[in-house]
C-alpha atoms as a PDB file:
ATOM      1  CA  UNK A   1      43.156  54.620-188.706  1.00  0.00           C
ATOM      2  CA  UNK A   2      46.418  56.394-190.102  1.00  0.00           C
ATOM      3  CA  UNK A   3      47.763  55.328-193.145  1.00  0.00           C
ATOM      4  CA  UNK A   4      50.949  57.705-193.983  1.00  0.00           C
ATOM      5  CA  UNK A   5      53.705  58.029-191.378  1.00  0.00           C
ATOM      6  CA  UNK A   6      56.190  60.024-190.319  1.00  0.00           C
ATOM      7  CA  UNK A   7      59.455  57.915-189.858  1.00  0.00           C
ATOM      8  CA  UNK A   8      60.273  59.484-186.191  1.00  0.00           C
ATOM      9  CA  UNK A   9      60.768  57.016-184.128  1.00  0.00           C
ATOM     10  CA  UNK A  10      58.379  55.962-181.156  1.00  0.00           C
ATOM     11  CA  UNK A  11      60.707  55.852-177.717  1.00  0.00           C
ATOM     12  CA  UNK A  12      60.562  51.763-176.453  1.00  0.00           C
ATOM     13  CA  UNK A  13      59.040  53.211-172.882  1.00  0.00           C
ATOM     14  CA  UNK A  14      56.361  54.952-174.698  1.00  0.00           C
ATOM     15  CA  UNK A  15      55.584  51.731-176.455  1.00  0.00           C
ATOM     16  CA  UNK A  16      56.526  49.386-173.339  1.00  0.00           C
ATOM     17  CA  UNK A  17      53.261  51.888-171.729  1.00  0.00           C
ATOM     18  CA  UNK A  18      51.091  50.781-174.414  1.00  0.00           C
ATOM     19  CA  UNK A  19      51.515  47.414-174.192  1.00  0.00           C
ATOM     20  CA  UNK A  20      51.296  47.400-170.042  1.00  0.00           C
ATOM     21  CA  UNK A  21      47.930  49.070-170.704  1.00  0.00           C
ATOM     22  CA  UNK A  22      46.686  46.770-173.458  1.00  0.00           C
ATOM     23  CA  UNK A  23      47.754  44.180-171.319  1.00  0.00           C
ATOM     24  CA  UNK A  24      45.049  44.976-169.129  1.00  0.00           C
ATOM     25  CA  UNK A  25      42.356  44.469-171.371  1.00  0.00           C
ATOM     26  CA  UNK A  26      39.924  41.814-170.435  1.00  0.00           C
ATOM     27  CA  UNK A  27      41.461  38.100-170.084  1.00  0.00           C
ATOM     28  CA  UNK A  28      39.550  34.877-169.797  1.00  0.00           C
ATOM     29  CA  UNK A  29      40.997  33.263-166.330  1.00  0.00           C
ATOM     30  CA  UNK A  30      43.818  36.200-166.663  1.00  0.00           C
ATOM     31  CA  UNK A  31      45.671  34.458-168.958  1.00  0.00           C
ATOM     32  CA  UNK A  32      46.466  37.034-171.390  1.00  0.00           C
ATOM     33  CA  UNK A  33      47.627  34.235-173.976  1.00  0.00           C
ATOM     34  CA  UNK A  34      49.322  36.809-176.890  1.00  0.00           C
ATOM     35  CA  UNK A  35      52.149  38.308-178.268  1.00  0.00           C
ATOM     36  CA  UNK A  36      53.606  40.929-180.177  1.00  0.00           C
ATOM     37  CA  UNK A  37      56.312  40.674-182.343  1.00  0.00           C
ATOM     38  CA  UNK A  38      57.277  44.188-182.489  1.00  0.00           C
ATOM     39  CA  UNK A  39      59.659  45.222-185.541  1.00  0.00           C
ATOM     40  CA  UNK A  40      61.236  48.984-185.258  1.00  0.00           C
ATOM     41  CA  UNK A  41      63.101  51.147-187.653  1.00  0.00           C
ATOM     42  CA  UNK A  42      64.468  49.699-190.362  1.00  0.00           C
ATOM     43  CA  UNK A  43      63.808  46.143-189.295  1.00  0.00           C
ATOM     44  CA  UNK A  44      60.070  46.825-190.441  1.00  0.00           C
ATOM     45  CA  UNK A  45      61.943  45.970-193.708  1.00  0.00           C
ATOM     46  CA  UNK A  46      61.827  42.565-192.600  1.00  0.00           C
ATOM     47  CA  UNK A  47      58.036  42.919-192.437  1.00  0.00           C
ATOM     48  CA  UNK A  48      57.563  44.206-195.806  1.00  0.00           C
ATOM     49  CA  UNK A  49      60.248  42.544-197.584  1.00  0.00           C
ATOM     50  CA  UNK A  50      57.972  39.032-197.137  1.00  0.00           C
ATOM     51  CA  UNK A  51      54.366  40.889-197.376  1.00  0.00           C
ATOM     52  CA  UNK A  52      55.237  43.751-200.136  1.00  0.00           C
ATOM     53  CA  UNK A  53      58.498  42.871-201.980  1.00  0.00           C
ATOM     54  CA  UNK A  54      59.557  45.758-203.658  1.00  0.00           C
ATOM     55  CA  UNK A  55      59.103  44.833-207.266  1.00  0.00           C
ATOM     56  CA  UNK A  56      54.922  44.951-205.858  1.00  0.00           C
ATOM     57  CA  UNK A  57      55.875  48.470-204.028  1.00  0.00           C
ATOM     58  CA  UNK A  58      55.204  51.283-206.912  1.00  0.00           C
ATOM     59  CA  UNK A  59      51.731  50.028-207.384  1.00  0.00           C
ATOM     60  CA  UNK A  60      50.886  49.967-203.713  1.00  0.00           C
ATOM     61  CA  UNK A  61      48.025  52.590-202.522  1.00  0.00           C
ATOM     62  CA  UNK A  62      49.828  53.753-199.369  1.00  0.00           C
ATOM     63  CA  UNK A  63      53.154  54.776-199.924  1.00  0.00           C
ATOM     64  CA  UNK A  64      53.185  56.235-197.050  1.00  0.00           C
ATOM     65  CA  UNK A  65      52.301  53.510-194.676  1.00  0.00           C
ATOM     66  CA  UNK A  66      55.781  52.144-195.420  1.00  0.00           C
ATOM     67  CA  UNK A  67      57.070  54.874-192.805  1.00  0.00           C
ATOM     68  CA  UNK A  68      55.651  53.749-189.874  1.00  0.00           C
ATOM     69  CA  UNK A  69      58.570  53.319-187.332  1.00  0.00           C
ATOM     70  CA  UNK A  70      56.733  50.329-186.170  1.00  0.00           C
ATOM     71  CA  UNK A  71      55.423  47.599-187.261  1.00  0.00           C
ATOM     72  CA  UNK A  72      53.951  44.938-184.446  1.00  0.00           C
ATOM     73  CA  UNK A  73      52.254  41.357-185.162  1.00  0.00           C
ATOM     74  CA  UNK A  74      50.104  40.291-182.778  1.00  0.00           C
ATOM     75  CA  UNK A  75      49.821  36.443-182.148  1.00  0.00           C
ATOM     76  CA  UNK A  76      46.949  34.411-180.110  1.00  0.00           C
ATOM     77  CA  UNK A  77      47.942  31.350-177.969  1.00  0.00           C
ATOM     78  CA  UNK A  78      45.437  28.747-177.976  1.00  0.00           C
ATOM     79  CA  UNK A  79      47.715  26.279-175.745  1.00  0.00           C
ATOM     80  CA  UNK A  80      48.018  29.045-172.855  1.00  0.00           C
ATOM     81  CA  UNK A  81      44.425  28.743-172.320  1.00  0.00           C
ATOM     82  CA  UNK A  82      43.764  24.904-172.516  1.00  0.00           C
ATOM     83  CA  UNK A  83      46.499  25.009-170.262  1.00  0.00           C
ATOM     84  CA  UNK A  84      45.329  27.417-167.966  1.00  0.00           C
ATOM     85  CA  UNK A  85      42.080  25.733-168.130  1.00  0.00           C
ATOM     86  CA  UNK A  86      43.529  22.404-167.042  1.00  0.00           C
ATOM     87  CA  UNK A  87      44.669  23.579-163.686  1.00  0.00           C
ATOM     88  CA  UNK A  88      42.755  22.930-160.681  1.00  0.00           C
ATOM     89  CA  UNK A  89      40.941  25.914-160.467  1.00  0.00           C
ATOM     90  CA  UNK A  90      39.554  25.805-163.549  1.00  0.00           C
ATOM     91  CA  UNK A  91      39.328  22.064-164.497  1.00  0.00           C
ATOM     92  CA  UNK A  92      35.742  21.110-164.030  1.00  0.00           C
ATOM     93  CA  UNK A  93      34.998  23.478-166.927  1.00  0.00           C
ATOM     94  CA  UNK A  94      35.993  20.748-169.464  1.00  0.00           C
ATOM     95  CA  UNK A  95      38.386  24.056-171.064  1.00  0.00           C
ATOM     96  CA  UNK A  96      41.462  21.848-170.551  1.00  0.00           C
ATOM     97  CA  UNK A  97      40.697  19.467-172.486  1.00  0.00           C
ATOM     98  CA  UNK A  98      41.595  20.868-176.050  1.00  0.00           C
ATOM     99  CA  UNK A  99      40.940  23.603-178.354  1.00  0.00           C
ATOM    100  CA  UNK A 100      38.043  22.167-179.760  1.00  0.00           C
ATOM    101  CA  UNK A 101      36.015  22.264-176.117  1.00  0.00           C
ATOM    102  CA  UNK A 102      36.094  26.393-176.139  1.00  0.00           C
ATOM    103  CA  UNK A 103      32.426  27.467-177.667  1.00  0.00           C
ATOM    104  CA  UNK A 104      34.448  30.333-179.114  1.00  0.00           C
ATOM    105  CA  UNK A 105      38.434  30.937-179.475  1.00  0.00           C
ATOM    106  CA  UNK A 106      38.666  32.882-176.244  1.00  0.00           C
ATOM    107  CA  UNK A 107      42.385  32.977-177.024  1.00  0.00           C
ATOM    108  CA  UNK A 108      41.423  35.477-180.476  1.00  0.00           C
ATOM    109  CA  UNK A 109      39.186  37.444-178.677  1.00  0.00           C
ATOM    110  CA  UNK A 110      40.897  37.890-176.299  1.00  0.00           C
ATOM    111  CA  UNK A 111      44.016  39.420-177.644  1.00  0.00           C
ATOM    112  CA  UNK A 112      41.635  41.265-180.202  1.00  0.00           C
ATOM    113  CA  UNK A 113      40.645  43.260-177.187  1.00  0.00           C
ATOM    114  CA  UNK A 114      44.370  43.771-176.190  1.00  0.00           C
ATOM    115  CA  UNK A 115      45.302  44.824-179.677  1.00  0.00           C
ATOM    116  CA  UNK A 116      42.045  47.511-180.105  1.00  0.00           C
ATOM    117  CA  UNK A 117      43.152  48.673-175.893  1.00  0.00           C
ATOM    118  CA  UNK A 118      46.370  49.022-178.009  1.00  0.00           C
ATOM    119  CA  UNK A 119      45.117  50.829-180.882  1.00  0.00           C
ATOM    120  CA  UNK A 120      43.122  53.081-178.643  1.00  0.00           C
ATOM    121  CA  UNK A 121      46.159  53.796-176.396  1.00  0.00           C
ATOM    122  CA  UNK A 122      48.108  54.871-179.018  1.00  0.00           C
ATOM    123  CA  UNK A 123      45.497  56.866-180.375  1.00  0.00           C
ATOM    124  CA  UNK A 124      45.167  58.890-177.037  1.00  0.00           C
ATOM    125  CA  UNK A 125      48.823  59.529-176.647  1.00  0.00           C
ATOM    126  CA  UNK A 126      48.675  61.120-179.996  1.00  0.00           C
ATOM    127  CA  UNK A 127      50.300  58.502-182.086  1.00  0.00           C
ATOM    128  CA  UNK A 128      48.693  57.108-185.194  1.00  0.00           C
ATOM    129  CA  UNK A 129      47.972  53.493-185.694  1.00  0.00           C
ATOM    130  CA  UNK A 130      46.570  51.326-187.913  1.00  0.00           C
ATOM    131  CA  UNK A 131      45.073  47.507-187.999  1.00  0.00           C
ATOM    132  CA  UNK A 132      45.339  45.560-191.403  1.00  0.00           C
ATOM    133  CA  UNK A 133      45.349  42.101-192.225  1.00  0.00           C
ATOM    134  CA  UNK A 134      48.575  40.052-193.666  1.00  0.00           C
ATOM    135  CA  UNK A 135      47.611  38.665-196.727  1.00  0.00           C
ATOM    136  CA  UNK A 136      50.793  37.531-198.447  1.00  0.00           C
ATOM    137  CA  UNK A 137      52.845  35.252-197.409  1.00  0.00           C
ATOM    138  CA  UNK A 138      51.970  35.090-194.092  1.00  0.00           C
ATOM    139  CA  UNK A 139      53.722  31.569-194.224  1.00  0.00           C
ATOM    140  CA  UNK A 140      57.113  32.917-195.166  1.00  0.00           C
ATOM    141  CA  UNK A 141      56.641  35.790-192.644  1.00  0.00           C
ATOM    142  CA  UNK A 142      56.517  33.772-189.435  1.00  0.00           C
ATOM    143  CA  UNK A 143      59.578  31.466-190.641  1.00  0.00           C
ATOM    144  CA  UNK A 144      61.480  34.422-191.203  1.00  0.00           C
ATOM    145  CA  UNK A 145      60.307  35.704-187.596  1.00  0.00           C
ATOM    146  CA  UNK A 146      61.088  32.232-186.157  1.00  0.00           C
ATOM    147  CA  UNK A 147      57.493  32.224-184.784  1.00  0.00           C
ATOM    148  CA  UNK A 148      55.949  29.209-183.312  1.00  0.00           C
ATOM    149  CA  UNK A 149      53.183  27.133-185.751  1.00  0.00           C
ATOM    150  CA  UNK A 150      50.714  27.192-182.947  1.00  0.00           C
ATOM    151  CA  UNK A 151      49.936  30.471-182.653  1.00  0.00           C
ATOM    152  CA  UNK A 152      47.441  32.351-184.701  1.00  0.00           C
ATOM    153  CA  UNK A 153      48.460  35.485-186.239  1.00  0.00           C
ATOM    154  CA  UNK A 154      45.396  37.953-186.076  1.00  0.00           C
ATOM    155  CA  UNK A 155      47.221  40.811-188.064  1.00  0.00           C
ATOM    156  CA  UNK A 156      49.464  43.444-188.119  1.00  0.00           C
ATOM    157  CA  UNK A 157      49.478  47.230-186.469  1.00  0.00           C
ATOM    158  CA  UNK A 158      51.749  49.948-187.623  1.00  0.00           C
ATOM    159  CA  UNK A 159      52.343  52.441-184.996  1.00  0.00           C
ATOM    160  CA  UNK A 160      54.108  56.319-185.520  1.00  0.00           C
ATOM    161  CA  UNK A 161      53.800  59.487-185.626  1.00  0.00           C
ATOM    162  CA  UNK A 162      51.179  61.009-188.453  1.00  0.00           C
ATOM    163  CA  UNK A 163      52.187  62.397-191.409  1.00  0.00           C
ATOM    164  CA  UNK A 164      50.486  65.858-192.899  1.00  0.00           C
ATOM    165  CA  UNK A 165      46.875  64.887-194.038  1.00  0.00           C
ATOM    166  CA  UNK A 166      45.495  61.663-192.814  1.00  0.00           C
ATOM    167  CA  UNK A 167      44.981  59.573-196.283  1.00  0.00           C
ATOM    168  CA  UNK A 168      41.387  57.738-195.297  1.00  0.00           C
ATOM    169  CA  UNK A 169      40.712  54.210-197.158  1.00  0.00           C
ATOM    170  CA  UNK A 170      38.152  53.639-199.322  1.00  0.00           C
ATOM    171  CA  UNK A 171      35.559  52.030-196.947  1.00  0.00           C
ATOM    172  CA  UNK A 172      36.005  55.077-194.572  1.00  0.00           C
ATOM    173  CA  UNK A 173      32.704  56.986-196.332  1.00  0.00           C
ATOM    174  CA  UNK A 174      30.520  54.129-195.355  1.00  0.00           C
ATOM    175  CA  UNK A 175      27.745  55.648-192.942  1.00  0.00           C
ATOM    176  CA  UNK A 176      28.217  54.218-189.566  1.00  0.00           C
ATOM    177  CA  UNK A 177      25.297  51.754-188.704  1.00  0.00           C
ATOM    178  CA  UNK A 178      22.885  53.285-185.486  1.00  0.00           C
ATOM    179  CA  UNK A 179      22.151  51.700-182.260  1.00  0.00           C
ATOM    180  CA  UNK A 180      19.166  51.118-183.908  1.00  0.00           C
ATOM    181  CA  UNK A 181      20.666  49.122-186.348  1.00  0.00           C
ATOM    182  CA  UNK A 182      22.438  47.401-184.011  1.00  0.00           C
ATOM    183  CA  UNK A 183      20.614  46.631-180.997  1.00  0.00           C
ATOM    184  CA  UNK A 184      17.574  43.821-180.583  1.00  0.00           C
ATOM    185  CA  UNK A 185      15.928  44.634-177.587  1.00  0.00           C
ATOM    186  CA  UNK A 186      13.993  41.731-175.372  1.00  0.00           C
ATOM    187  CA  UNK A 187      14.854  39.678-178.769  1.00  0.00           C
ATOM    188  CA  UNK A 188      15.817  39.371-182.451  1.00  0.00           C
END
């Protein structure tokens, strides 16, 4: 994950690609229920105007993070899939009725695996990219973004061009766990 940008911008085809191949990441009944609000240049102030005022700015770890040339929120749509779920193809699995009948939020990890085909995308083509969680004002954020109530905000991704050394965060010397540690064969 890169967290200091160069502030060249990223051409809107090259990003149009990424999201045409991240919207190809795996879909429960194709719905592909999420968005991006995708903030570019200097309207990434916007962004960090609500989640980093400036008076918070001096003190903040990754100055250069503040550079990327995008900034892009991705958003799950619960309704899209109880709706898809309610058509007739679909209906007798009991999905349509409501939220509440999914045994997991299909419509999260779903566009999870859109966002990481994203982050990997960008990754091949060279850009850097970064996932982080909204914190602050998240609240105040989609107001000033005019973004529906219902859907769930997973995070945000900057996107850009790297900047000289890649800064690494603080978890990143955490040994990786094995297969080993990972995998229960036949059982638990």
């Amino acid at each position: 994950m890169t967290r200091a940008f160069a502030t060249t911008p990223i051409a809107s085809t090259l990003l149009d690609d990424l999201v045409d191949l991240a919207a190809r990441a795996p879909s429960a009944g194709k719905v592909q229920g999420w968005h991006l609000v995708v903030l570019e240049g200097a309207d990434t102030e916007r962004f960090w105007n609500v989640t980093l005022p400036p008076e918070r700015r001096d003190t903040f770890r990754w100055q250069r993070l503040l550079d990327a040339p995008v900034i892009a929120l991705p958003f799950a749509d619960a309704g899209a899939y109880v709706d898809r779920y309610a058509e007739p193809d679909k209906e007798g699995t009991g999905l349509g009725d409501g939220p509440d009948a999914w045994p997991a939020p299909y419509w999260t990890i779903d566009a999870s695996m859109a966002v990481m085909t994203l982050l990997l995308a960008a990754e091949d083509v060279g850009l850097g990219a970064l996932f982080f969680g909204v914190f602050h004002d998240a609240d105040r954020l989609r107001a000033e973004l005019g973004v529906p109530a219902d859907l769930e905000l997973l995070g945000a991704l900057a996107l850009g061009h790297r900047a000289g050394d890649a800064e690494r965060g603080r978890s990143a010397a955490r040994s990786r766990r094995t297969p080993g540690e990972i995998i229960h064969r036949g059982r638990w």
